[in-house]
N, C-alpha and C. Protein backbone atom coordinates (compact mmCIF):
# COMPACT_ATOMS: atom_id res chain seq x y z
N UNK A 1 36.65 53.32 62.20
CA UNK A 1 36.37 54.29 61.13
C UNK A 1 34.86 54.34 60.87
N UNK A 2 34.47 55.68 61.09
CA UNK A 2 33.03 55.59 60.64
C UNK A 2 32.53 55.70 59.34
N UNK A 3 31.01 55.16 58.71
CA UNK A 3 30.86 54.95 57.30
C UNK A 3 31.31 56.23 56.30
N UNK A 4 30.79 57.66 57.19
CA UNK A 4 31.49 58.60 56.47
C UNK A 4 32.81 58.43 55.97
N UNK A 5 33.76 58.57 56.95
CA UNK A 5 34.79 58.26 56.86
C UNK A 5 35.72 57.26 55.78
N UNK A 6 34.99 55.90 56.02
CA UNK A 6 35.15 55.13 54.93
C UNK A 6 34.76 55.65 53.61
N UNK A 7 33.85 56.50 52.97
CA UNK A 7 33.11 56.57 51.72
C UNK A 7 34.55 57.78 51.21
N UNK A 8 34.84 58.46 52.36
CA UNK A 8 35.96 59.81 51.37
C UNK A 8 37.37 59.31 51.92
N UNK A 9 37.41 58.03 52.23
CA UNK A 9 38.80 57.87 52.16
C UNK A 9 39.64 57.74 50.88
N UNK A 10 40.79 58.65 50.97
CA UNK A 10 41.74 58.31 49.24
C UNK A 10 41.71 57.36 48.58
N UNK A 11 41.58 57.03 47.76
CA UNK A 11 41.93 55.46 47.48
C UNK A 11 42.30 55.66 45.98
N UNK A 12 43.81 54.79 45.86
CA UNK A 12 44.72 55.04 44.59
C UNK A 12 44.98 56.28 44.11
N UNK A 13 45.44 57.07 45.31
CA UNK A 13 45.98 58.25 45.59
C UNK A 13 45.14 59.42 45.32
N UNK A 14 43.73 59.18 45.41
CA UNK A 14 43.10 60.26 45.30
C UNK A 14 43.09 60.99 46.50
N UNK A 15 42.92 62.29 46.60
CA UNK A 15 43.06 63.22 47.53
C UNK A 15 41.89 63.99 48.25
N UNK A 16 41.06 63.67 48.98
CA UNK A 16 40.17 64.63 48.93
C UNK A 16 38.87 64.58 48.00
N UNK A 17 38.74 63.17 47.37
CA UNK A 17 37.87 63.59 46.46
C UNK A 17 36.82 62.65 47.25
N UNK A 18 35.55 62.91 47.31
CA UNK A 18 34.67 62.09 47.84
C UNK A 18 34.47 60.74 46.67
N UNK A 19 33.60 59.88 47.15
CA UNK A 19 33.57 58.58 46.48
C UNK A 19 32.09 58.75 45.26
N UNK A 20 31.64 59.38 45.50
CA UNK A 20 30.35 60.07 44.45
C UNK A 20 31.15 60.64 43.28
N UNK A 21 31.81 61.34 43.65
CA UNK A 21 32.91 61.91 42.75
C UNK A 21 34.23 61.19 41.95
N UNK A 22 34.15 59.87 42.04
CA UNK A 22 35.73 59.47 41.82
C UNK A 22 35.62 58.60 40.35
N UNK A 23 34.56 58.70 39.32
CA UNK A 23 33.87 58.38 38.15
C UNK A 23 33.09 57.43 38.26
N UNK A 24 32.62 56.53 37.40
CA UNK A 24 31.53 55.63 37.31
C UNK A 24 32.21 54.57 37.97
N UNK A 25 31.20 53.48 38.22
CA UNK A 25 31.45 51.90 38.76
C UNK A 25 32.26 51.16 37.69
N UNK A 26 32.50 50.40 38.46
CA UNK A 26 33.42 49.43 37.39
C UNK A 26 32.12 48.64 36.91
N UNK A 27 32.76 48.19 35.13
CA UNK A 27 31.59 47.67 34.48
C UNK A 27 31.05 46.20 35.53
N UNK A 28 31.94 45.52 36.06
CA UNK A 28 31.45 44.52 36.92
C UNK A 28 30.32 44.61 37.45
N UNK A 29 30.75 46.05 38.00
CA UNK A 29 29.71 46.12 39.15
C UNK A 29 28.25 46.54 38.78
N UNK A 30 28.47 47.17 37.52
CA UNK A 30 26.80 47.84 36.52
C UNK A 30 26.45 46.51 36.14
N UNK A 31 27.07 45.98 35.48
CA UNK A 31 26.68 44.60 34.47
C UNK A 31 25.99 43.27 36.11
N UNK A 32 26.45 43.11 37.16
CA UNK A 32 26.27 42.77 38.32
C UNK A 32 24.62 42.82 38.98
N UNK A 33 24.92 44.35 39.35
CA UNK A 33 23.62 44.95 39.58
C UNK A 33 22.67 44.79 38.59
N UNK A 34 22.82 45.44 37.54
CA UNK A 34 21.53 44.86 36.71
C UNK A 34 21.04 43.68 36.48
N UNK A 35 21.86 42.80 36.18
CA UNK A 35 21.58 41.72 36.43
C UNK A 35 20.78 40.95 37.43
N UNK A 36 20.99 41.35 38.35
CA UNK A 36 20.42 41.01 39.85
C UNK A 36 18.62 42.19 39.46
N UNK A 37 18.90 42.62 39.38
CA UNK A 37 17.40 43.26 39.02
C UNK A 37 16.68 43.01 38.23
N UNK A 38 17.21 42.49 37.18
CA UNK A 38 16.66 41.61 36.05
C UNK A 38 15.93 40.28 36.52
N UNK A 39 16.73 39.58 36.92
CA UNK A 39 15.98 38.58 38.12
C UNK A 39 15.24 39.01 39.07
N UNK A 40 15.65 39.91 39.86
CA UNK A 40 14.08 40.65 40.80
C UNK A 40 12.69 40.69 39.93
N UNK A 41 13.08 41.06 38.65
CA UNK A 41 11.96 41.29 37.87
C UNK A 41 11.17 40.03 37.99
N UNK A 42 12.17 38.89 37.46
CA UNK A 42 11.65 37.85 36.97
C UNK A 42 10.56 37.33 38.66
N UNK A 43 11.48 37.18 39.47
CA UNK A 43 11.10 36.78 41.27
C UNK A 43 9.27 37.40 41.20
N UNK A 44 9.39 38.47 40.57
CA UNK A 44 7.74 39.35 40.78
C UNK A 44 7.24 38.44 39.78
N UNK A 45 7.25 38.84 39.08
CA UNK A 45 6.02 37.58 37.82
C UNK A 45 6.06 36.50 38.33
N UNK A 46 7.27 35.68 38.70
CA UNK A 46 6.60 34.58 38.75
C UNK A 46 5.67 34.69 40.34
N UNK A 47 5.85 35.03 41.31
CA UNK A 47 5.27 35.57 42.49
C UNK A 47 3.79 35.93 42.08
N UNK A 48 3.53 36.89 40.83
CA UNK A 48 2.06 37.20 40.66
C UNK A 48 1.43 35.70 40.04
N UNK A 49 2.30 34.79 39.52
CA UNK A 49 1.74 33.61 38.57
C UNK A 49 1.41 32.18 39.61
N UNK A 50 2.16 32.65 41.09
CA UNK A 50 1.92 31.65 41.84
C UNK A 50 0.67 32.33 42.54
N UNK A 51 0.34 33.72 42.51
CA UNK A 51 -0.61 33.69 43.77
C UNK A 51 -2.02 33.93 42.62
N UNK A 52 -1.76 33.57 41.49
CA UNK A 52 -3.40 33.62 40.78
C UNK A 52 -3.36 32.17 40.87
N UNK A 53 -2.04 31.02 40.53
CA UNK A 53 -2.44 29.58 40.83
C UNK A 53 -3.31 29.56 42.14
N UNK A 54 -2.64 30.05 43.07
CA UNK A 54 -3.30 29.70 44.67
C UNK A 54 -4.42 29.75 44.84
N UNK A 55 -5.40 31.14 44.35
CA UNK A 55 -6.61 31.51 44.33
C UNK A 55 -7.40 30.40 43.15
N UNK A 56 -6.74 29.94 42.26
CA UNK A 56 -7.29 29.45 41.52
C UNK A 56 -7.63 27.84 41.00
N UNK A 57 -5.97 27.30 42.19
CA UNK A 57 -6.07 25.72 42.32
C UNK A 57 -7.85 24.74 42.22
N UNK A 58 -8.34 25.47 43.05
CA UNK A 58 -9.75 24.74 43.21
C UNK A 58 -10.93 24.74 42.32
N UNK A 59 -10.50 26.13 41.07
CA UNK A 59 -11.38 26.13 40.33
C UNK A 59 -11.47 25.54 38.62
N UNK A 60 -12.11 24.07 39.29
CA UNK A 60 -12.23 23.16 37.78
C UNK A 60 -13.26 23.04 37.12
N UNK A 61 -14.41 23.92 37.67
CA UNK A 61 -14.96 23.77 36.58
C UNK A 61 -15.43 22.54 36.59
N UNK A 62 -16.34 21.81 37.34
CA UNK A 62 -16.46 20.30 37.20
C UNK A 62 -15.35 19.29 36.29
N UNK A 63 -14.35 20.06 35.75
CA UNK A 63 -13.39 19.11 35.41
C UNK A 63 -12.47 18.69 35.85
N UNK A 64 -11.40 17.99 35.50
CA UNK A 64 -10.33 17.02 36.31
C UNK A 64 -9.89 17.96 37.07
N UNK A 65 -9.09 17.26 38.55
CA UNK A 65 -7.98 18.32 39.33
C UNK A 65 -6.42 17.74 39.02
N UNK A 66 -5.73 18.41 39.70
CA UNK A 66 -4.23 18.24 39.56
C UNK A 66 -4.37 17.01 39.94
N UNK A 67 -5.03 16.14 40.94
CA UNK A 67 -4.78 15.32 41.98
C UNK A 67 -4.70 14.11 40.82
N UNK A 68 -5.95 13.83 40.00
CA UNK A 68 -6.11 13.09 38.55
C UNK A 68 -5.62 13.19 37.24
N UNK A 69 -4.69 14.13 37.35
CA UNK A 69 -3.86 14.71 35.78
C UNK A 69 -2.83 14.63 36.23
N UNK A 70 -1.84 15.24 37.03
CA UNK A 70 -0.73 14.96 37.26
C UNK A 70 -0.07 13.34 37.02
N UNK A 71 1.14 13.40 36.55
CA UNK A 71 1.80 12.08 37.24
C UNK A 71 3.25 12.50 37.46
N UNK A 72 3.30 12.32 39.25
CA UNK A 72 4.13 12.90 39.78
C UNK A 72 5.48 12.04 39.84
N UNK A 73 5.17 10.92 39.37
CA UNK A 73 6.46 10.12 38.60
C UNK A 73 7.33 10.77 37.68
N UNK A 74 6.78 10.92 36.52
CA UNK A 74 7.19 11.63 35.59
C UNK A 74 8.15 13.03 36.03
N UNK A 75 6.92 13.71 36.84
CA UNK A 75 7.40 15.20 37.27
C UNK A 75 8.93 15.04 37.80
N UNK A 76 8.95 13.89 38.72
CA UNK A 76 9.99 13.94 39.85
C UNK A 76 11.21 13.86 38.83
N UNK A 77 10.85 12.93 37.65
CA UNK A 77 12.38 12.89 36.98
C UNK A 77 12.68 14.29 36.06
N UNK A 78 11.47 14.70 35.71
CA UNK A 78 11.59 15.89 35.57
C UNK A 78 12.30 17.44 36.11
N UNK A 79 12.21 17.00 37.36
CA UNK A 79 12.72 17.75 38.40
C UNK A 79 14.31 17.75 38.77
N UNK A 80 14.44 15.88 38.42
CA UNK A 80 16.19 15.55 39.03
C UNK A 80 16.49 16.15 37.51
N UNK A 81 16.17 15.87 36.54
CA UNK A 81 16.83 16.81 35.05
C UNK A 81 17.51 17.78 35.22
N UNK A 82 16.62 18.92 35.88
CA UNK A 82 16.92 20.23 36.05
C UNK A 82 17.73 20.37 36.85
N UNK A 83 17.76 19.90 37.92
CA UNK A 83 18.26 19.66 39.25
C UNK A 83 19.83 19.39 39.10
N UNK A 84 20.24 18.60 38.21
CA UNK A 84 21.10 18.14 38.13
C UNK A 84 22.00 18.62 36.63
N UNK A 85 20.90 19.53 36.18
CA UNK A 85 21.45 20.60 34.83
C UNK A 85 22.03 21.56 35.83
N UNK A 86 21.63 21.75 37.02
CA UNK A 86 22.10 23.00 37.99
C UNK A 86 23.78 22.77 38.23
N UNK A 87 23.79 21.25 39.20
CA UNK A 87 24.74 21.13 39.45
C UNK A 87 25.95 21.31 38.35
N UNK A 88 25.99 20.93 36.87
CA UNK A 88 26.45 20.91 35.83
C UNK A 88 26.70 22.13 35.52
N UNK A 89 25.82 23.40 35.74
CA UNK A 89 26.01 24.79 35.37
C UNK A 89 27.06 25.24 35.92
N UNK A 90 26.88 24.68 37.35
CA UNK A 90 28.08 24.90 38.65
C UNK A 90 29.49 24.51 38.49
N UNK A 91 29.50 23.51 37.77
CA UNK A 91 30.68 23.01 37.48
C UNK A 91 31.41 23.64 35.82
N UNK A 92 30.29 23.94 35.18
CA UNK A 92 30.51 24.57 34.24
C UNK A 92 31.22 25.79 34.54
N UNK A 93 31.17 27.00 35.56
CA UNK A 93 31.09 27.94 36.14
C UNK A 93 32.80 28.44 36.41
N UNK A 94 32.85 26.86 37.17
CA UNK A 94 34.14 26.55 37.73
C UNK A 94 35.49 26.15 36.58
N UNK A 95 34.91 25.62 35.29
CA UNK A 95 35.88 26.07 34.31
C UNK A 95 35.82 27.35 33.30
N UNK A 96 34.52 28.02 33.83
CA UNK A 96 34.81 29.37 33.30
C UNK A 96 35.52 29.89 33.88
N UNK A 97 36.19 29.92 35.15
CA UNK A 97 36.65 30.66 35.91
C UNK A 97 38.32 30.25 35.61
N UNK A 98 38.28 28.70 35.53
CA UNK A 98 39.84 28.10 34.81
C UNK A 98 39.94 28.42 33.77
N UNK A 99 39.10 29.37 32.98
CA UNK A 99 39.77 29.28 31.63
C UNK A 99 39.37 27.95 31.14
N UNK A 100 38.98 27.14 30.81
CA UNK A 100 39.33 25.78 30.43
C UNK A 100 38.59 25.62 29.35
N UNK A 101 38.55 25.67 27.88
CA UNK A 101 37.42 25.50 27.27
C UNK A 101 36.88 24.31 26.89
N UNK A 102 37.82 23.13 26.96
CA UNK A 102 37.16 21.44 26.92
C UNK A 102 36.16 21.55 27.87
N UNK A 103 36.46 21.89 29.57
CA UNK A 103 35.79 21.17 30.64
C UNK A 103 34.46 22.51 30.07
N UNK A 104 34.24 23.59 29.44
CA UNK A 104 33.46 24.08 29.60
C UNK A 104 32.54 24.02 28.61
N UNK A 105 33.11 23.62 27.57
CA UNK A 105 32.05 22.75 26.05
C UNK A 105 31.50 21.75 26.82
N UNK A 106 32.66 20.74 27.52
CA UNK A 106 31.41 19.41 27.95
C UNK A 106 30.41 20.03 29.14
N UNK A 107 31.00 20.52 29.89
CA UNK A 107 29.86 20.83 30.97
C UNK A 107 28.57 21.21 30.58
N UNK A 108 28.91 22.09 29.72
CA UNK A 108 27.88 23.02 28.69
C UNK A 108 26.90 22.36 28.29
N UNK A 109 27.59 21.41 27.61
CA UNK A 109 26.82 20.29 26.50
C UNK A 109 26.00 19.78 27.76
N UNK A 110 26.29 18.66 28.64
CA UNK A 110 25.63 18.12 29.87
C UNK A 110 24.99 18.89 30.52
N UNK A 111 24.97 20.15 30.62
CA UNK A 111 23.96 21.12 31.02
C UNK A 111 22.63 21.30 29.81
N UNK A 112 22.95 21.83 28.95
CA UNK A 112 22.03 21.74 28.20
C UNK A 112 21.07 20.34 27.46
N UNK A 113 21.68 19.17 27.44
CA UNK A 113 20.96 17.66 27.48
C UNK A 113 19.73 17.99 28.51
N UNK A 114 20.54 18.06 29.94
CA UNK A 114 19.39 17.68 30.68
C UNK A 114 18.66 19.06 30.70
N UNK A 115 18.45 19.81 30.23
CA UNK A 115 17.65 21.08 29.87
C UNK A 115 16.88 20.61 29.00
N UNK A 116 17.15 20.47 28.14
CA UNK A 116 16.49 19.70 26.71
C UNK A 116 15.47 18.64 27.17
N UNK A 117 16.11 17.76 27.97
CA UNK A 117 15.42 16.74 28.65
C UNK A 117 14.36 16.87 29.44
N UNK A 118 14.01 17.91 30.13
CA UNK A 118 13.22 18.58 30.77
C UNK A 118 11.84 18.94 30.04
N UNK A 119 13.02 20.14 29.30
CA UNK A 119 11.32 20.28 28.58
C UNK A 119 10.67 19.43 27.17
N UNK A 120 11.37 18.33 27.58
CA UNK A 120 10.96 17.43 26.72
C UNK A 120 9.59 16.61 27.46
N UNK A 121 10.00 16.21 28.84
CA UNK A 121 9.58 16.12 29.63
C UNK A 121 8.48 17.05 29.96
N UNK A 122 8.30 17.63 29.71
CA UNK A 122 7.45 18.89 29.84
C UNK A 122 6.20 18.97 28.57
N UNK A 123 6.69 19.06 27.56
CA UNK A 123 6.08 19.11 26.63
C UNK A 123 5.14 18.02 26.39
N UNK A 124 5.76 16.62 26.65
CA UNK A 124 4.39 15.50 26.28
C UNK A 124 3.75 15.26 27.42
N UNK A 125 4.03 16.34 28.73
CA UNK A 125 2.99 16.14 30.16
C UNK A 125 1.54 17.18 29.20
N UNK A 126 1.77 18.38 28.63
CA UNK A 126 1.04 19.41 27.84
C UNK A 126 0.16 18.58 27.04
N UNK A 127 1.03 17.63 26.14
CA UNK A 127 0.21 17.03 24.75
C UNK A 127 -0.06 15.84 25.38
N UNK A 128 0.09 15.22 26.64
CA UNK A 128 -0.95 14.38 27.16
C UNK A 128 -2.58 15.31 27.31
N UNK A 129 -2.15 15.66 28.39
CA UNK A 129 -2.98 16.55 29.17
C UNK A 129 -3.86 17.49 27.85
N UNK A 130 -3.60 17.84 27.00
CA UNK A 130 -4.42 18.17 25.99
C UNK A 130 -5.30 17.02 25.27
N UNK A 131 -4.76 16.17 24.71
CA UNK A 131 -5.60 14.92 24.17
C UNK A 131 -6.29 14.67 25.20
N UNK A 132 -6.63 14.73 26.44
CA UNK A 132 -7.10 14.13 27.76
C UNK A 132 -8.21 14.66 27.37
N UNK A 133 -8.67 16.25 26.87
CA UNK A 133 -9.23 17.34 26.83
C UNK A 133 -8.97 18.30 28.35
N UNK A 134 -7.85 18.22 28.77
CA UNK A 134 -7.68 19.35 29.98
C UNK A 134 -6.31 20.26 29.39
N UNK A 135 -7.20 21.09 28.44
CA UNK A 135 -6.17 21.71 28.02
C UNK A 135 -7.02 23.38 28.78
N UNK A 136 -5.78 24.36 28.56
CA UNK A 136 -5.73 25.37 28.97
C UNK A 136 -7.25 25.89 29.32
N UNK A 137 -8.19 26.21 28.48
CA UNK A 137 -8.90 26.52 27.82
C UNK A 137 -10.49 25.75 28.83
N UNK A 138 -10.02 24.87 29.64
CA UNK A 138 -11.11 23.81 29.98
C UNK A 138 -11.53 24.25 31.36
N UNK A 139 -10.68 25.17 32.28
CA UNK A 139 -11.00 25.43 33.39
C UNK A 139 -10.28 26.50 33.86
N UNK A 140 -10.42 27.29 34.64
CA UNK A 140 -9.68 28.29 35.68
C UNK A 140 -8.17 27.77 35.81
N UNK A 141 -8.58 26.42 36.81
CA UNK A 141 -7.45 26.46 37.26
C UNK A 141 -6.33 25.77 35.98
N UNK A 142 -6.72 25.19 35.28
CA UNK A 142 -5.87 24.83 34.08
C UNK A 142 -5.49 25.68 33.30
N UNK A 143 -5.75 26.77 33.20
CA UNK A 143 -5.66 28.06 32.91
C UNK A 143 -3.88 28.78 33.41
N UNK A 144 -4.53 28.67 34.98
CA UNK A 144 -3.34 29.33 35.53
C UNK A 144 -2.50 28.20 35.95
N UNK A 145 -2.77 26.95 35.67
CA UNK A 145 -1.38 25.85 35.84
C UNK A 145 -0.82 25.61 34.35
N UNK A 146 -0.88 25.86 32.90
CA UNK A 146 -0.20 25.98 32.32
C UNK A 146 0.28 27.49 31.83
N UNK A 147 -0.30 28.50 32.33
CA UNK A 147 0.50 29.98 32.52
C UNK A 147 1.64 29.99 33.36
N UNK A 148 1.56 29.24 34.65
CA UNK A 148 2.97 29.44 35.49
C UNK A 148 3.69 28.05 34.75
N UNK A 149 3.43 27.04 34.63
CA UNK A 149 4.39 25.93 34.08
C UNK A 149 5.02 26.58 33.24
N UNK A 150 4.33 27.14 31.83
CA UNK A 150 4.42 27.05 30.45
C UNK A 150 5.64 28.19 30.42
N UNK A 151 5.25 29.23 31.40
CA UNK A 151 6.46 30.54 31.49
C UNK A 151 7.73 30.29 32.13
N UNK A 152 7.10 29.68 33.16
CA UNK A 152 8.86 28.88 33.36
C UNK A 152 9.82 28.03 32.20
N UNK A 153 8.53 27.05 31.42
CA UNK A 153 9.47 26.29 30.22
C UNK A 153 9.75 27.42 29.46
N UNK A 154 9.28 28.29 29.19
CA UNK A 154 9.44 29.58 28.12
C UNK A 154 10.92 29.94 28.79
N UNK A 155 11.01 30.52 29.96
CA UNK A 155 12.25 30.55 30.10
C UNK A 155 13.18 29.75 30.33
N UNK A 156 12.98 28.09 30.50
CA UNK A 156 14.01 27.53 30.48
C UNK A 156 14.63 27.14 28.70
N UNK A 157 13.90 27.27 27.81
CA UNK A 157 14.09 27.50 26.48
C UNK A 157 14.51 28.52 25.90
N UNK A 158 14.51 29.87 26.62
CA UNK A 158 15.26 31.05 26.33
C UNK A 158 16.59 30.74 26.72
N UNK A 159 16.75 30.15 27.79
CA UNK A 159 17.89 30.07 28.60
C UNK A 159 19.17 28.77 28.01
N UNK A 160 18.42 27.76 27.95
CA UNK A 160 19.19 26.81 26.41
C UNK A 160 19.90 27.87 25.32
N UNK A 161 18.85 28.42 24.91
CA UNK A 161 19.32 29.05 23.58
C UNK A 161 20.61 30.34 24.07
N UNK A 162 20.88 31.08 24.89
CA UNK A 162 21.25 31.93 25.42
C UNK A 162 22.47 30.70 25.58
N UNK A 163 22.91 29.98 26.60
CA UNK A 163 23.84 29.38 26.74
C UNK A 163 24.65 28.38 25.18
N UNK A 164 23.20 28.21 24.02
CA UNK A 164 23.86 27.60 22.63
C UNK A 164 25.25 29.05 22.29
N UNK A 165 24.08 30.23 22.43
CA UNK A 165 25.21 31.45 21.92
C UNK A 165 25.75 31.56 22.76
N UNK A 166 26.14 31.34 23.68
CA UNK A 166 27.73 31.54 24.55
C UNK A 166 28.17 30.74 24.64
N UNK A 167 28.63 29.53 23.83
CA UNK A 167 29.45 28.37 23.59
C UNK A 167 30.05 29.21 21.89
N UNK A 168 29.09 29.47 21.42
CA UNK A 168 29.69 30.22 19.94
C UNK A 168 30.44 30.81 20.78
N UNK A 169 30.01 32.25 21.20
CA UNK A 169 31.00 33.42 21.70
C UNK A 169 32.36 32.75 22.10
N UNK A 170 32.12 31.71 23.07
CA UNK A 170 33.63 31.14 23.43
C UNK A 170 34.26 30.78 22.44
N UNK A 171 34.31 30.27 21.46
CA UNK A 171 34.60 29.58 20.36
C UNK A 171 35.13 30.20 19.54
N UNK A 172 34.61 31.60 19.51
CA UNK A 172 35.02 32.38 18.09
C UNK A 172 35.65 33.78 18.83
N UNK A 173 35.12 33.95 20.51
CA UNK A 173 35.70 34.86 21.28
C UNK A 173 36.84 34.68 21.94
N UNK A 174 36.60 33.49 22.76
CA UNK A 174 37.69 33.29 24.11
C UNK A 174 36.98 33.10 25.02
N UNK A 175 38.15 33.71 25.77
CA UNK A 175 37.02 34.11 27.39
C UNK A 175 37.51 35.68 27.69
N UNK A 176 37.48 36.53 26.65
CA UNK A 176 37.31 37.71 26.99
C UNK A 176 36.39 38.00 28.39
N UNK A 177 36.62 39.52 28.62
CA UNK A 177 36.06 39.75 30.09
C UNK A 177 34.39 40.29 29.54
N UNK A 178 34.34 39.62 28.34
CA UNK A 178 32.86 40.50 28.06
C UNK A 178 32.20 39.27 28.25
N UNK A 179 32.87 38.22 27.58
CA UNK A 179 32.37 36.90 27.36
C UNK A 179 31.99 36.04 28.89
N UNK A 180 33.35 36.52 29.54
CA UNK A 180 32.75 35.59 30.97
C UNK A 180 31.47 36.35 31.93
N UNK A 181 31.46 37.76 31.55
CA UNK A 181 30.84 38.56 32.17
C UNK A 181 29.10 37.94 31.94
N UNK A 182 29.19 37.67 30.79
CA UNK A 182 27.46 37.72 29.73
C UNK A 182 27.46 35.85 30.64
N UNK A 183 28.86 34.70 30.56
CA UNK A 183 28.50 33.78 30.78
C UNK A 183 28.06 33.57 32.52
N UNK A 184 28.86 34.30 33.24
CA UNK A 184 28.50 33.96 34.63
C UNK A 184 27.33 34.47 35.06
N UNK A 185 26.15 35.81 34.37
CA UNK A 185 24.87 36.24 34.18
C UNK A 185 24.13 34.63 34.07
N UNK A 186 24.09 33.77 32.44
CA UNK A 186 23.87 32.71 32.24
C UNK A 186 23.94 32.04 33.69
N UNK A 187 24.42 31.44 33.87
CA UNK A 187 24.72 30.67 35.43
C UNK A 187 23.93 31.16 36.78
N UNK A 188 23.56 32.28 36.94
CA UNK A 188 22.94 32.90 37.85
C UNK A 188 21.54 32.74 37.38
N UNK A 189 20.95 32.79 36.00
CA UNK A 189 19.95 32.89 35.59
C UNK A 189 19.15 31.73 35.57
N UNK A 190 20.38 30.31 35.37
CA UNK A 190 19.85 28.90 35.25
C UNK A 190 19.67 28.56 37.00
N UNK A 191 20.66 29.10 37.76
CA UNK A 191 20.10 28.39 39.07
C UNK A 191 18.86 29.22 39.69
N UNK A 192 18.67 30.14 39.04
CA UNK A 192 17.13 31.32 39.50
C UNK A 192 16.11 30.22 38.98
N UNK A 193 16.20 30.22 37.90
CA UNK A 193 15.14 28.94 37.26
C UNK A 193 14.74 27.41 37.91
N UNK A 194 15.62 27.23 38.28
CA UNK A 194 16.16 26.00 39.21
C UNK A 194 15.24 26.20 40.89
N UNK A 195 15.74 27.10 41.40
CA UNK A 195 14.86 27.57 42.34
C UNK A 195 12.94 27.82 42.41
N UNK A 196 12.78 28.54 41.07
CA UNK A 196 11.34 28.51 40.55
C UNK A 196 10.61 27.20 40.72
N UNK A 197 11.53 26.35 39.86
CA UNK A 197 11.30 25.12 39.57
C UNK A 197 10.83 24.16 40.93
N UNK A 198 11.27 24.22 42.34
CA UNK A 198 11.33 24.03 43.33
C UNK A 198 9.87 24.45 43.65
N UNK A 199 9.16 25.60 43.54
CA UNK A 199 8.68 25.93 44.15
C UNK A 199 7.22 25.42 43.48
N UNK A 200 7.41 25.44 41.82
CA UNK A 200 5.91 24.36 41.12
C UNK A 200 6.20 23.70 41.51
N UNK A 201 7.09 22.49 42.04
CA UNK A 201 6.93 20.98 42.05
C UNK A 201 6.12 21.13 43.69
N UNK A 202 6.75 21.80 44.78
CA UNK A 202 6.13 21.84 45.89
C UNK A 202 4.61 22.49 45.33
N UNK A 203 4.27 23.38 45.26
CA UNK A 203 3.01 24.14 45.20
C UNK A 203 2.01 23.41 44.47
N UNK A 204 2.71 23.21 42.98
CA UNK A 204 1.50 22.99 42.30
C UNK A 204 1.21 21.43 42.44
N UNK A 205 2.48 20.34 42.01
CA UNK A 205 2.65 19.24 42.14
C UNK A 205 2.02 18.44 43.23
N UNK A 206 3.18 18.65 43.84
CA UNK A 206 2.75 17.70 45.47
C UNK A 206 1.53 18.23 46.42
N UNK A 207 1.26 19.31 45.57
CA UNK A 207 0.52 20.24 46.40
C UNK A 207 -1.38 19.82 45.98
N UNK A 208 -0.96 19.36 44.97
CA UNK A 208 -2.49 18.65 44.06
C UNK A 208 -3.24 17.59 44.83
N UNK A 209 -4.91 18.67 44.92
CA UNK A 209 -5.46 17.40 46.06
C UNK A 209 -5.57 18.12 47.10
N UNK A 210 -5.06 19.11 47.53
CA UNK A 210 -5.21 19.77 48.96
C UNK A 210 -5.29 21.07 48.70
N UNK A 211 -5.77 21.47 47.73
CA UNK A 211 -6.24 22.74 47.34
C UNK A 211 -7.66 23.03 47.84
């Protein structure tokens, strides 16, 4: 069957009607797509926030580099946090899909700890690194290494809060098809972040020193 063919075939006894014609998408599939573009969005910013780091790694300003501020100890547990908030989302995912609302409060909860944990983790690497005097403000490249960090924690703190209100929604909703719809978005959004996350610890992290 060729693609034509396939696009005006009947389907649920329609007759003749082409597939342009047979009404709108199912909400799945709008709520789906956008979604996925919503994250494209996000893929570009952070893309423009890694390639002003790149150009900009080397410029300190006679002050400290990553290589002397970093502590990539810290980072790494920083990293299994998230890392392992992922796997938890995943499993979370898997009792949205059971219906289950115990396994999906606790998952939830254990997802969001080590979220919490993160940018907790996050936050006193900032208020070190400020008392140090290498705060934003001190160089180029410190500049554009707490613009890409700081926007990623920005969204992993949007993203906490977004998953606090869809533990309400379950709670006071169900698992209506609106509710799992908005939660499995959530889940796609935390492992996008997760991925980001991958790419400061390589770039900026391990990457400090060879700029």
């Amino acid at each position: 069957m060729s693609v034509v063919d396939a696009l005006t075939t009947p389907v649920d006894g329609d007759t003749n009607i082409p597939l342009s014609e047979r009404g709108p998408a199912a909400i799945e599939v709008v709520v789906g797509f956008g979604f996925w573009l919503f994250l494209l969005s996000d893929v570009v910013i952070f893309s423009a926030l890694f390639a002003a780091y790149a150009v900009l790694a080397d410029r300190t300003a006679g002050g400290p580099d990553g290589l002397h501020l970093f502590n990539r100890g810290l980072v790494l547990i920083e990293t299994g946090c998230l890392l392992f908030s992922s796997f938890t989302c995943g499993l979370c995912s898997i009792a949205i899909e059971r219906r289950s609302a115990a396994a999906t409060y606790f998952w939830a909860a254990i997802t969001f700890a080590f979220g919490a944990a993160f940018l907790g983790l996050e936050l006193s690497e900032f208020l070190r690194m400020g008392s140090e005097g290498a705060g934003p403000t001190r160089s180029a490249f410190l500049s554009a290494f707490f613009t890409l960090v700081g926007t990623h924690g920005l969204h992993v703190t949007l993203g906490l809060c977004w998953l606090a209100v869809m533990m309400a929604q379950v709670a006071t909703l169900g698992f209506r098809p609106v509710v799992v719809r908005r939660l499995l978005c959530f889940t796609l959004f935390w492992h996008a972040l997760d991925i980001v996350w991958i790419g400061v610890f390589t770039i900026v992290y391990l990457g400090a020193g060879y700029a």
